[in-house]
C-alpha atoms as a PDB file:
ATOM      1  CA  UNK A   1      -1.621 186.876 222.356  1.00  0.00           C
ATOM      2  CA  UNK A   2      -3.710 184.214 220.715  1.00  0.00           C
ATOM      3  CA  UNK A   3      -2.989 180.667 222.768  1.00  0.00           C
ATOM      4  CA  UNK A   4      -4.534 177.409 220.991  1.00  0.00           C
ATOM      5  CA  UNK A   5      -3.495 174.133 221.012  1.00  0.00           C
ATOM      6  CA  UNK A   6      -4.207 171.386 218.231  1.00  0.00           C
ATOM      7  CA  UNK A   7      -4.785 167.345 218.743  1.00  0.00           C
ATOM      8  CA  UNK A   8      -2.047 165.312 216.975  1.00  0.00           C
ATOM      9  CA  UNK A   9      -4.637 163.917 214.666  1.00  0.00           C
ATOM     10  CA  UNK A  10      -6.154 167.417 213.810  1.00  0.00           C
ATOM     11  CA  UNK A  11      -2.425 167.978 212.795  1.00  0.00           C
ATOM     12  CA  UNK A  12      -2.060 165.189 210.685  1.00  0.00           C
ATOM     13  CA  UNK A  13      -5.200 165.957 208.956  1.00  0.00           C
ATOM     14  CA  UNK A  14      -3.736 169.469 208.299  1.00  0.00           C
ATOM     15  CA  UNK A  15      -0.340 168.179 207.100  1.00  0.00           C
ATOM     16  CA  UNK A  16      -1.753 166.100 204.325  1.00  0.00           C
ATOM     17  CA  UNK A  17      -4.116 168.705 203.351  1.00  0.00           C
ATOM     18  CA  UNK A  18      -0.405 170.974 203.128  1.00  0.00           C
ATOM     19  CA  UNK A  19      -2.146 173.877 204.692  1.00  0.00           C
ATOM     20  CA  UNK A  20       0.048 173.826 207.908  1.00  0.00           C
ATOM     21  CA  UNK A  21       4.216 175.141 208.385  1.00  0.00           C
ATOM     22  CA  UNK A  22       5.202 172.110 211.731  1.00  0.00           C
ATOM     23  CA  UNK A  23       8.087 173.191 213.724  1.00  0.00           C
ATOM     24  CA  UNK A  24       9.823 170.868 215.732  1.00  0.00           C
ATOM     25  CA  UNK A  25      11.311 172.523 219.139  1.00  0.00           C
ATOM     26  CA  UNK A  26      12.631 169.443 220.386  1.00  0.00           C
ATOM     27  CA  UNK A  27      15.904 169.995 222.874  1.00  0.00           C
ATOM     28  CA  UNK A  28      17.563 169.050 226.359  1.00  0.00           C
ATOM     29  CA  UNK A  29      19.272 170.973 228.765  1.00  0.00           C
ATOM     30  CA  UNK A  30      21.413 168.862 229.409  1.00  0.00           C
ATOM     31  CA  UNK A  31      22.519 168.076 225.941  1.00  0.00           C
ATOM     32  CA  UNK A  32      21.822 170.474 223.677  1.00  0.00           C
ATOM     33  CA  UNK A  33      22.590 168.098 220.541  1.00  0.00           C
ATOM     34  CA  UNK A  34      19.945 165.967 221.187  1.00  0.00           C
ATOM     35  CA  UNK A  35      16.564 167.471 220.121  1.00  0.00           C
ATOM     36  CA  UNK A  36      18.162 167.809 216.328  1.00  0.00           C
ATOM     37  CA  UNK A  37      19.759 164.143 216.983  1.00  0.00           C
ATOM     38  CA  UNK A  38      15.906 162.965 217.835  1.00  0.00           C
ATOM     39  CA  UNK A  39      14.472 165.082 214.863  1.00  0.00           C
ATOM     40  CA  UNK A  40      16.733 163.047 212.646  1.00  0.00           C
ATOM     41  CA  UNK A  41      16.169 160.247 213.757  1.00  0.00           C
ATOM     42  CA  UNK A  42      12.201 160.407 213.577  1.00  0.00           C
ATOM     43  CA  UNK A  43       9.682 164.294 213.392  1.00  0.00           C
ATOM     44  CA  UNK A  44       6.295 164.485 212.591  1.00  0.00           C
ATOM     45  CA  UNK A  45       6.538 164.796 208.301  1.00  0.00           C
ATOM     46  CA  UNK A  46       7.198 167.935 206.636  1.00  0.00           C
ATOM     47  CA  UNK A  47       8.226 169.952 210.014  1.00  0.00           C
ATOM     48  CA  UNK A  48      11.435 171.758 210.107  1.00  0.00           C
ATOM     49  CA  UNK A  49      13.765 171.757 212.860  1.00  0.00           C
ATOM     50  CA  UNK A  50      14.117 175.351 215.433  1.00  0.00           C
ATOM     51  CA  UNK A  51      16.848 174.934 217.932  1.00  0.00           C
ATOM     52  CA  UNK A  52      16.783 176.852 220.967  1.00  0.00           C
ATOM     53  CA  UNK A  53      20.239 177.982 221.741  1.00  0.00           C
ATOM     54  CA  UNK A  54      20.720 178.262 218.082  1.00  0.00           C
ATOM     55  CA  UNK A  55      17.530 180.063 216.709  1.00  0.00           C
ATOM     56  CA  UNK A  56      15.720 181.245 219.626  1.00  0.00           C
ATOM     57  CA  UNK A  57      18.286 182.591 221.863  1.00  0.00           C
ATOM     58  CA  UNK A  58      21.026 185.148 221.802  1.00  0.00           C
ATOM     59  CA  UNK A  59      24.577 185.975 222.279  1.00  0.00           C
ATOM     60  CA  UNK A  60      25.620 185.363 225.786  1.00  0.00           C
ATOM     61  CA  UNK A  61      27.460 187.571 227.675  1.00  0.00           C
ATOM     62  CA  UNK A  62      28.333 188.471 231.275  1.00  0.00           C
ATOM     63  CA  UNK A  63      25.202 190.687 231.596  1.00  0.00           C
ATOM     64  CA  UNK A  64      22.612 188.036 230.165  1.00  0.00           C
ATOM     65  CA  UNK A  65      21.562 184.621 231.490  1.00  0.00           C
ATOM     66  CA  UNK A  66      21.650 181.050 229.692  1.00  0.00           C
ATOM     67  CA  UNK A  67      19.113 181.923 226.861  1.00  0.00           C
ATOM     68  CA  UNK A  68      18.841 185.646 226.106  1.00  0.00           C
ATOM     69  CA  UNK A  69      16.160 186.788 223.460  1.00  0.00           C
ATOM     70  CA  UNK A  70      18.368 187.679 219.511  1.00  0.00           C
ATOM     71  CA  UNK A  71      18.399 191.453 219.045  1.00  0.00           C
ATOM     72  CA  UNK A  72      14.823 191.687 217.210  1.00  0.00           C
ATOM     73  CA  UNK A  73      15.862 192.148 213.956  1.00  0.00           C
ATOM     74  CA  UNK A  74      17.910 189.224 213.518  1.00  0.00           C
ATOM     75  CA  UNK A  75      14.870 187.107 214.869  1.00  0.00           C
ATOM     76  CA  UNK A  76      12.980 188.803 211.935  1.00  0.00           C
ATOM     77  CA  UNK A  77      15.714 187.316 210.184  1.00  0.00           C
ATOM     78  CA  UNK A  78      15.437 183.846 211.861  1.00  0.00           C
ATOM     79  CA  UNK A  79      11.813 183.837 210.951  1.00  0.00           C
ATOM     80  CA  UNK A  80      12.005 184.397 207.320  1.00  0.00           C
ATOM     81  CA  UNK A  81      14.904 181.572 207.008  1.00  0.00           C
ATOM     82  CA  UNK A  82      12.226 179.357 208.362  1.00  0.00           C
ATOM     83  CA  UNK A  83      10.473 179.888 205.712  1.00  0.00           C
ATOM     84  CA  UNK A  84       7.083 181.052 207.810  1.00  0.00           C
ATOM     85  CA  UNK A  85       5.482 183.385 206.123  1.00  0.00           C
ATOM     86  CA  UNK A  86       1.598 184.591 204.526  1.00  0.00           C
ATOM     87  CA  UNK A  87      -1.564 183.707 206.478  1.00  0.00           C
ATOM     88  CA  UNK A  88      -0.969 179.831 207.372  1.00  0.00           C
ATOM     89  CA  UNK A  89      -1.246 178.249 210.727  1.00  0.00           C
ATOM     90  CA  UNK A  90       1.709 176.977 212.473  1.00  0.00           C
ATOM     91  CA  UNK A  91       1.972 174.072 214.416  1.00  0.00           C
ATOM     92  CA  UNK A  92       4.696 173.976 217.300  1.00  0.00           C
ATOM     93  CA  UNK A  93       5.750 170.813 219.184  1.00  0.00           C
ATOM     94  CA  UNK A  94       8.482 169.078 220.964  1.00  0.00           C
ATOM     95  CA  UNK A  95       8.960 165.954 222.733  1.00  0.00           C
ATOM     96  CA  UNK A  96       5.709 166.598 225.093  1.00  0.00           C
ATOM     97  CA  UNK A  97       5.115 169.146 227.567  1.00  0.00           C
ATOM     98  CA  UNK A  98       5.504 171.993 225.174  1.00  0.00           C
ATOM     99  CA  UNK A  99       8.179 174.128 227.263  1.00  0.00           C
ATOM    100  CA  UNK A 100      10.286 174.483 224.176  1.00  0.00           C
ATOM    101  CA  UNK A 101       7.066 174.999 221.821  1.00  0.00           C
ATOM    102  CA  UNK A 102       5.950 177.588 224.160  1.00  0.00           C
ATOM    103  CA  UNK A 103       8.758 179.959 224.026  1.00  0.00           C
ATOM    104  CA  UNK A 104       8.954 179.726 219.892  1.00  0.00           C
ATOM    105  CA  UNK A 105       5.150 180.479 220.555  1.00  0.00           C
ATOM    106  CA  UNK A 106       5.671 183.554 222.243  1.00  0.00           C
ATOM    107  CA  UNK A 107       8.668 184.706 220.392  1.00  0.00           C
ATOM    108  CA  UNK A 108       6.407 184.426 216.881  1.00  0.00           C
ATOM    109  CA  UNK A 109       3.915 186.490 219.120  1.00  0.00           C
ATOM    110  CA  UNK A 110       6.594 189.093 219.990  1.00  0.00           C
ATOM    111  CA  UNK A 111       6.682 189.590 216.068  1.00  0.00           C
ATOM    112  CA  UNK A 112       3.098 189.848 215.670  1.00  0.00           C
ATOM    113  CA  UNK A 113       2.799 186.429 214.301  1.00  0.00           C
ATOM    114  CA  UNK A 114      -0.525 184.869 216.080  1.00  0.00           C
ATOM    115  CA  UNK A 115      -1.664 182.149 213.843  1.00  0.00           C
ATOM    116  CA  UNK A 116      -0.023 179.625 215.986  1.00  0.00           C
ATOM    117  CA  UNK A 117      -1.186 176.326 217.675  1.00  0.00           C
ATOM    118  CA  UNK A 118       0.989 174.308 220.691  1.00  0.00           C
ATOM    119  CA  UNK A 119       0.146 170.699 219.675  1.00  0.00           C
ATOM    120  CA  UNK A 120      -1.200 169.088 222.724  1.00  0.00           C
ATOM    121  CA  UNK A 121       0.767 166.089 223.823  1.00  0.00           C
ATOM    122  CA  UNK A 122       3.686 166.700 221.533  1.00  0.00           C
ATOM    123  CA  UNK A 123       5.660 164.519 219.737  1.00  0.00           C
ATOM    124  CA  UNK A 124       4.845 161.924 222.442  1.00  0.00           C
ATOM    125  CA  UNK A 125       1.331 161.608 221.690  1.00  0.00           C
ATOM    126  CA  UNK A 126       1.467 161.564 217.800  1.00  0.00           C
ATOM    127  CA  UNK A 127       3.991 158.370 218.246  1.00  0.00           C
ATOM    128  CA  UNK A 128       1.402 156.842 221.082  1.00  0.00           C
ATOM    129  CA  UNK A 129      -1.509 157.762 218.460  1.00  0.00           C
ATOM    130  CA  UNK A 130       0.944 155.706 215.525  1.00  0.00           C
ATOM    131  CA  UNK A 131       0.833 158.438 213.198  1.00  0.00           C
ATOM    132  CA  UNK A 132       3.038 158.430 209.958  1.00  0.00           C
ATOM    133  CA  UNK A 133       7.207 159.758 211.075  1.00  0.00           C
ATOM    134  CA  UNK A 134       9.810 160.849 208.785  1.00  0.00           C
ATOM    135  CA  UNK A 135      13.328 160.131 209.490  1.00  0.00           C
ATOM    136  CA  UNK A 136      16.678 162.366 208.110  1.00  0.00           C
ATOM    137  CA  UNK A 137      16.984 166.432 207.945  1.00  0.00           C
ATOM    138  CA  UNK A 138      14.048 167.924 206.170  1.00  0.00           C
ATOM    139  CA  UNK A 139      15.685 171.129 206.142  1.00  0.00           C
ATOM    140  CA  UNK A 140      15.784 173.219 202.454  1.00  0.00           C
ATOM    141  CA  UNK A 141      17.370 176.556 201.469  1.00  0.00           C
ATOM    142  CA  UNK A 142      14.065 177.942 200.466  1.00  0.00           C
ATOM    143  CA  UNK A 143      13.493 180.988 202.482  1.00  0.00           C
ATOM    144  CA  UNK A 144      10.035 183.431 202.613  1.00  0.00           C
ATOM    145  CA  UNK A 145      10.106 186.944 202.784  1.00  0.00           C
ATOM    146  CA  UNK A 146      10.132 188.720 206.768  1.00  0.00           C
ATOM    147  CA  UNK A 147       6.085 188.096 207.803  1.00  0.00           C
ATOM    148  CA  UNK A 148       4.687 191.885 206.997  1.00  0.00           C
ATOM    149  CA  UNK A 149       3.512 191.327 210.855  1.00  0.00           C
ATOM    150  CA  UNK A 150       6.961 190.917 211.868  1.00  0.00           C
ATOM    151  CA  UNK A 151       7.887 194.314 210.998  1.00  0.00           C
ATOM    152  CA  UNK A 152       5.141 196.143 212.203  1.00  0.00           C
ATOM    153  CA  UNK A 153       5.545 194.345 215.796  1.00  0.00           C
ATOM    154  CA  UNK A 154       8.827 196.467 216.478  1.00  0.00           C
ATOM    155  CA  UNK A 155       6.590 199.724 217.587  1.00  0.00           C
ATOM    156  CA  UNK A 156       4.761 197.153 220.082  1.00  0.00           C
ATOM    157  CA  UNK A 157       8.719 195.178 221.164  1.00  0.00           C
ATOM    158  CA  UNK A 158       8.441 196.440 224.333  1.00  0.00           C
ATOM    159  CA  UNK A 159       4.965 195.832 225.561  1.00  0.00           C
ATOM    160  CA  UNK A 160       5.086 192.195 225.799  1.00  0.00           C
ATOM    161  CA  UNK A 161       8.212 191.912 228.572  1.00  0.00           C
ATOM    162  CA  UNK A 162       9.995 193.487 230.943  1.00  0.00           C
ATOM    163  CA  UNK A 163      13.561 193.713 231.746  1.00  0.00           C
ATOM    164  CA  UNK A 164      15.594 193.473 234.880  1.00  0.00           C
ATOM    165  CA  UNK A 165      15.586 196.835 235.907  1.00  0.00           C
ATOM    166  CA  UNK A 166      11.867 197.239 235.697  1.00  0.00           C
ATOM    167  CA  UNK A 167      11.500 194.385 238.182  1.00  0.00           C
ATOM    168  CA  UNK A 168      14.041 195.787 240.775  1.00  0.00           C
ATOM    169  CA  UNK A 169      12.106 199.296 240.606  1.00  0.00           C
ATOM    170  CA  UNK A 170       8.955 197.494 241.138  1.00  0.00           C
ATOM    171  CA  UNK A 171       9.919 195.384 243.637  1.00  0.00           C
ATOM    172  CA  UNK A 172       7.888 196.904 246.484  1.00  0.00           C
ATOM    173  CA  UNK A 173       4.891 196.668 244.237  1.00  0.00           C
ATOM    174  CA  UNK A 174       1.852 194.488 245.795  1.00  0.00           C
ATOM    175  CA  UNK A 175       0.408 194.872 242.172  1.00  0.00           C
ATOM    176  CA  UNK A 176       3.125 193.027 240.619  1.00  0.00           C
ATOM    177  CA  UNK A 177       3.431 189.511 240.835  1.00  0.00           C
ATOM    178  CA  UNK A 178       6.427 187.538 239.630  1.00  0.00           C
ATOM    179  CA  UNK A 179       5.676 183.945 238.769  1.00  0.00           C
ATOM    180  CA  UNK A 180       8.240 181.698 238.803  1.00  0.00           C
ATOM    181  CA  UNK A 181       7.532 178.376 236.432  1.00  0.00           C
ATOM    182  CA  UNK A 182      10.337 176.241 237.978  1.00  0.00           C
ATOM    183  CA  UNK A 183      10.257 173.358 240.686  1.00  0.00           C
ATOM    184  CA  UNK A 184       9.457 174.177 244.108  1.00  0.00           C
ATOM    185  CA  UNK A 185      13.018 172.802 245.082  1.00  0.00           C
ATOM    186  CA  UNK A 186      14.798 175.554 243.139  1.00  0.00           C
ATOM    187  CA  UNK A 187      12.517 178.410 243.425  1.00  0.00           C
ATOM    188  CA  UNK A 188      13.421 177.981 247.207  1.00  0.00           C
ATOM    189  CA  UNK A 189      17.293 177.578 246.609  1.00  0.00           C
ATOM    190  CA  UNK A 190      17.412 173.737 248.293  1.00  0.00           C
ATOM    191  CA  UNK A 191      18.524 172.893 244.655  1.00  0.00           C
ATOM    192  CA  UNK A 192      20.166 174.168 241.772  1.00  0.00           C
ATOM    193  CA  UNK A 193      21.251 172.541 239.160  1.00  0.00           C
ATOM    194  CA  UNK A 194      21.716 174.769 236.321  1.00  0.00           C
ATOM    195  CA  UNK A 195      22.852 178.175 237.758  1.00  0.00           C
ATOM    196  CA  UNK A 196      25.171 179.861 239.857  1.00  0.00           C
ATOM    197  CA  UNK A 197      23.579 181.056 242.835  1.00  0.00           C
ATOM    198  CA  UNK A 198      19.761 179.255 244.414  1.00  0.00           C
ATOM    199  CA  UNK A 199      16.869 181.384 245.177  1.00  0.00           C
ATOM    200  CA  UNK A 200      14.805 183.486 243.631  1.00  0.00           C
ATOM    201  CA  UNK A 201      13.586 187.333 242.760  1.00  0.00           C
ATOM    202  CA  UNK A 202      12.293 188.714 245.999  1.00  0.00           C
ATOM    203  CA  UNK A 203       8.363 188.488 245.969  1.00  0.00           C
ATOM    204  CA  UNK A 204       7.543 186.021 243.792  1.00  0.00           C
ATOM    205  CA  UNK A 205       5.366 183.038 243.527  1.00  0.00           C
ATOM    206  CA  UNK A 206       5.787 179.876 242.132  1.00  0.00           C
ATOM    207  CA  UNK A 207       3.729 177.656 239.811  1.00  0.00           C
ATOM    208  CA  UNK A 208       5.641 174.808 238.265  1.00  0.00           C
ATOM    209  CA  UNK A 209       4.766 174.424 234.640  1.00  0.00           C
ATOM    210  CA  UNK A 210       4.423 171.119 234.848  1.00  0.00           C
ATOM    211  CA  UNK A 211       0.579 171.592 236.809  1.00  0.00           C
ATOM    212  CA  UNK A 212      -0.875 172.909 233.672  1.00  0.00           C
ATOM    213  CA  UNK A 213      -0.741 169.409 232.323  1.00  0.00           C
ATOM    214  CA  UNK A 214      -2.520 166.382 233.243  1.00  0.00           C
ATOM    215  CA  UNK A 215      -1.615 163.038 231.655  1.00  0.00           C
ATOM    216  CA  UNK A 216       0.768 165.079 229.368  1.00  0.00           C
ATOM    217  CA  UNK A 217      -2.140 167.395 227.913  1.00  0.00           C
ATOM    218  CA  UNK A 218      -3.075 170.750 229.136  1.00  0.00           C
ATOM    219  CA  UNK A 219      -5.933 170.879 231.778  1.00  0.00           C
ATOM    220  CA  UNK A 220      -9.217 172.899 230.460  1.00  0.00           C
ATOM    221  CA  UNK A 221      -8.985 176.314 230.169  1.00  0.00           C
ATOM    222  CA  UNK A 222     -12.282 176.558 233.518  1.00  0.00           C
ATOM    223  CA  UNK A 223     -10.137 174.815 235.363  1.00  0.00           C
ATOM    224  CA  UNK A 224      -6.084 176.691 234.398  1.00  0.00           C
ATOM    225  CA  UNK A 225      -8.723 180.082 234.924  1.00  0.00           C
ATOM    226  CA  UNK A 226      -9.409 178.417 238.535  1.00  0.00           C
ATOM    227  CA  UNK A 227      -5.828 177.707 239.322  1.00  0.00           C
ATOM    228  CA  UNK A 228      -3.901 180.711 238.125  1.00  0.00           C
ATOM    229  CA  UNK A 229      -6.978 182.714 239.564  1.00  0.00           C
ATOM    230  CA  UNK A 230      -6.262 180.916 243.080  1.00  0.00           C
ATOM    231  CA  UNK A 231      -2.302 181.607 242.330  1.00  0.00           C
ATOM    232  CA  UNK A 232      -3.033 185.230 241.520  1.00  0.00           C
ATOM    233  CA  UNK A 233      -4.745 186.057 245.068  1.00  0.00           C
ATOM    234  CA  UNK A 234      -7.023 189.055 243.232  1.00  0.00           C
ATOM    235  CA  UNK A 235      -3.773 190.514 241.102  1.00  0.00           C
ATOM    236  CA  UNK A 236      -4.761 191.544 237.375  1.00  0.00           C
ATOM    237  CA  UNK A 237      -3.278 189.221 234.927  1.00  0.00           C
ATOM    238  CA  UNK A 238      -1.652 192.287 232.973  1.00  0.00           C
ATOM    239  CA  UNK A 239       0.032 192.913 236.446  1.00  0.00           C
ATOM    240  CA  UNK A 240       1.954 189.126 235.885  1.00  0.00           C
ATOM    241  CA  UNK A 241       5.153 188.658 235.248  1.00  0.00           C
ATOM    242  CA  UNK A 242       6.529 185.193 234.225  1.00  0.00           C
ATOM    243  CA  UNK A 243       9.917 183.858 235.132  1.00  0.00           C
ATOM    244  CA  UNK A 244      12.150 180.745 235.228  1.00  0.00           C
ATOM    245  CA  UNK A 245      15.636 179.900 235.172  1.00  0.00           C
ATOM    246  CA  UNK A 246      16.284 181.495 231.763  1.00  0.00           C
ATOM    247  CA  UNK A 247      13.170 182.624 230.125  1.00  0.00           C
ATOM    248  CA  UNK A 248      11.934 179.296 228.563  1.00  0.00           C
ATOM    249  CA  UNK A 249       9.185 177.423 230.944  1.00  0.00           C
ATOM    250  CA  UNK A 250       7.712 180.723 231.504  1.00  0.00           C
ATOM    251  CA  UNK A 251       6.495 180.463 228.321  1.00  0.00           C
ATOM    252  CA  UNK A 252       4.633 177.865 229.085  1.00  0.00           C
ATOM    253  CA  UNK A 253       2.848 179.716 232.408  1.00  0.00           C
ATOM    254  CA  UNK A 254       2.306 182.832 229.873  1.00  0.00           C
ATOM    255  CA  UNK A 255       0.811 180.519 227.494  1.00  0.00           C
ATOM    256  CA  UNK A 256      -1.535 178.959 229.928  1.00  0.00           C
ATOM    257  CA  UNK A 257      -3.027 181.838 230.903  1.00  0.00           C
ATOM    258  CA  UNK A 258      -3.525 182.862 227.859  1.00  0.00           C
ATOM    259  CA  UNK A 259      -5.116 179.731 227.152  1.00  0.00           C
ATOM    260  CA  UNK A 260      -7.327 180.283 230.262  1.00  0.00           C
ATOM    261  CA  UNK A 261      -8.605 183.492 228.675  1.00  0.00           C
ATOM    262  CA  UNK A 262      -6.008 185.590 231.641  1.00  0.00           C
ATOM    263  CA  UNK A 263      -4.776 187.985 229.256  1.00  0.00           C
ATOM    264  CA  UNK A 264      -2.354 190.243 229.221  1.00  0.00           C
ATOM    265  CA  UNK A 265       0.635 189.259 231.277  1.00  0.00           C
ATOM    266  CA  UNK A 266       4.507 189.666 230.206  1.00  0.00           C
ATOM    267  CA  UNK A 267       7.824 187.895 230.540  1.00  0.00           C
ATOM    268  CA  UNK A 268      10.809 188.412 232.037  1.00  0.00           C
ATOM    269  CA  UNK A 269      13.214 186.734 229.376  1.00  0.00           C
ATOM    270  CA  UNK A 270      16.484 187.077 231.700  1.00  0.00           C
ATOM    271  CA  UNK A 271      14.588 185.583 234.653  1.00  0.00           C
ATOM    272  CA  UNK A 272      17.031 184.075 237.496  1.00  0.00           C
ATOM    273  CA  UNK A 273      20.054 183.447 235.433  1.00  0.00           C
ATOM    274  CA  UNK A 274      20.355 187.046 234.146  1.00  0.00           C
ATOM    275  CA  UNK A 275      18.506 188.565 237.634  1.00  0.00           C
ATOM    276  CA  UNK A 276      21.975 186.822 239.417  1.00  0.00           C
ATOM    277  CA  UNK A 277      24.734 188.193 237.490  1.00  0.00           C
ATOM    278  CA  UNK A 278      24.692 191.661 239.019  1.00  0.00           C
ATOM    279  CA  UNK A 279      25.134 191.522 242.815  1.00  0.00           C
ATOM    280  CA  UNK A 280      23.239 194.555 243.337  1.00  0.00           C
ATOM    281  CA  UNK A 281      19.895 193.089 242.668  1.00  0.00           C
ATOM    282  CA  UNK A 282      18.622 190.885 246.141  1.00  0.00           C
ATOM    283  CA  UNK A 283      17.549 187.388 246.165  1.00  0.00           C
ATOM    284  CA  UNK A 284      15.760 185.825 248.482  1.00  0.00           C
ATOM    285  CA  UNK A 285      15.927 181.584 249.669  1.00  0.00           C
ATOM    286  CA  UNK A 286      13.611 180.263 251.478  1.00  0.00           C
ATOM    287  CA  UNK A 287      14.660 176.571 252.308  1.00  0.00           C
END
C-alpha cells in the first residue's frame, strides 16, 4: 500500500489547479451526525462528504462489531457513487488526526486504488493556515464508472486482512503480533466506553494512534521506522496485525507504517468489538 500525506497548502494548490477528488471523513463517535453537520457548515472547497457508518461500514449484526467492512462489491459500488475514478490523486481528511481518513485510505487500497494522500493536519490545519472554506452540501448526482482497479482487487480481497478465526488459530504464534491502536486505559480493560466487555485479544501490544503525531502532524517516517521498530521487538512487519475497538484507528497504525517504509502488515477489521461477541474466543485484562 502506497502511504503519503500532503500539506494543506500543497492541497489548495492542487484544488485550484482541479487536478485533485477531496474527501471529507469528518465524524464522532459519539454523535454520528456531526461530521456531515461540520461539513455543512464549513469543508475544504470542492470535497465531497464520506460518512463512516454510512459509506464505509457495513450491516451490523450479532456476529460483527460497531463498524464492519460492506460486502466488497457494494463498496465498488460506494466508490463509483463518489464519483472517484481515472488516474487522479485523492486527498483524504477529517477534522485532524486522520483516524477517519485513514480507514477510507485503506479501504480505497483494499480496491486497488493507491493514488491517495492523508492530508497532514486535517481540516484543523487548513483553517489555522486561513485557507479559502465552502459552506452547504457540495454533493451532485454525477457518478464515475467502478475504478478498473477496483475490480481487479477482488482476486487480491483477502491478502490485505485477516478475520477472527485466523487470529484465534494463531494465537500461540510468537510471529504474530496484534497491535492494538487504542488508549492504554482500554487496551487493559480499566475503561471502556464504547463496548461490551474491557480487555483485549490475548497477546497483543498496544500503540495508541495518537503517538504517530506530534503537534497534530505525523512524526518523520526515521523516526515512526524507530518506534514501530522498538514496538515490533524483531517481528516482520508482514507478521502485524492491526486492531482497535472496531477497525477504524488501526488504520491509522497500518498507515504509519506504511508511511515508515514497514510494509506489509494487515488489519483485523472486526478487532475487539467483533473478537467479543462469541464467548468462545479468550480475552485477556490486565488492569
Amino acid at each position: 500500500m502506497r502511504a503519503n500525506l500532503v500539506s494543506v497548502n500543497d492541497l489548495d494548490r492542487l484544488s485550484r489547479d482541479g487536478t485533485v477528488s477531496i474527501l471529507d471523513c469528518r465524524f464522532a463517535l459519539n454523535d454520528p451526525d456531526a461530521g456531515r453537520a461540520a461539513y455543512e457548515g464549513s469543508h475544504i472547497p470542492k470535497a465531497r462528504y464520506v460518512d463512516l457508518e454510512r459509506d464505509l461500514s457495513g450491516i451490523i449484526s450479532s456476529e460483527t462489531g460497531r463498524h464492519p467492512l460492506p460486502d466488497f462489491s457494494v463498496w465498488c459500488e460506494r466508490i463509483s457513487k463518489l464519483g472517484i475514478g481515472g488516474s487522479s490523486p485523492i486527498a483524504l481528511y477529517d477534522g485532524g488526526p486522520g483516524v477517519f481518513a485513514a480507514r477510507l485510505w485503506w479501504m480505497l487500497a483494499w480496491a486497488g486504488i493507491d493514488n491517495v494522500m492523508l492530508v497532514d493536519g486535517g481540516f484543523s490545519e487548513w483553517r489555522k493556515q486561513g485557507l479559502a472554506l465552502e459552506s452547504g452540501d457540495a454533493q451532485d448526482d454525477q457518478s464515475a464508472p467502478a475504478p478498473r482497479g477496483a475490480m481487479l482487487a477482488q482476486d487480491r480481497e483477502q491478502t490485505t486482512h485477516v478475520n477472527a478465526q485466523f487470529l484465534l488459530e494463531q494465537l500461540d504464534d510468537s510471529q504474530v503480533l496484534i497491535l492494538d491502536a487504542r488508549e492504554e486505559e482500554r487496551f487493559s480493560g480499566r475503561k471502556e466506553p464504547l463496548d461490551k466487555k474491557a480487555g483485549c485479544i490475548p497477546g497483543a501490544v498496544t500503540r495508541h494512534f495518537a503517538l504517530n503525531l506530534s503537534e497534530g502532524a505525523f512524526k518523520t517516517p526515521a523516526v515512526l521506522e524507530a518506534e514501530f521498530r522498538e514496538v515490533l521487538q524483531g517481528v516482520a512487519p508482514e507478521s502485524v496485525v492491526h486492531s482497535c475497538g472496531s477497525g477504524v484507528t488501526a488504520c491509522h497504525n497500518l498507515f504509519a507504517m506504511e508511511y515508515a517504509g514497514l510494509t506489509g502488515s494487515q488489519l483485523y477489521p472486526g478487532s475487539w468489538s467483533e473478537w467479543i461477541v462469541d464467548p468462545v474466543r479468550p480475552i485477556q485484562v490486565r488492569g
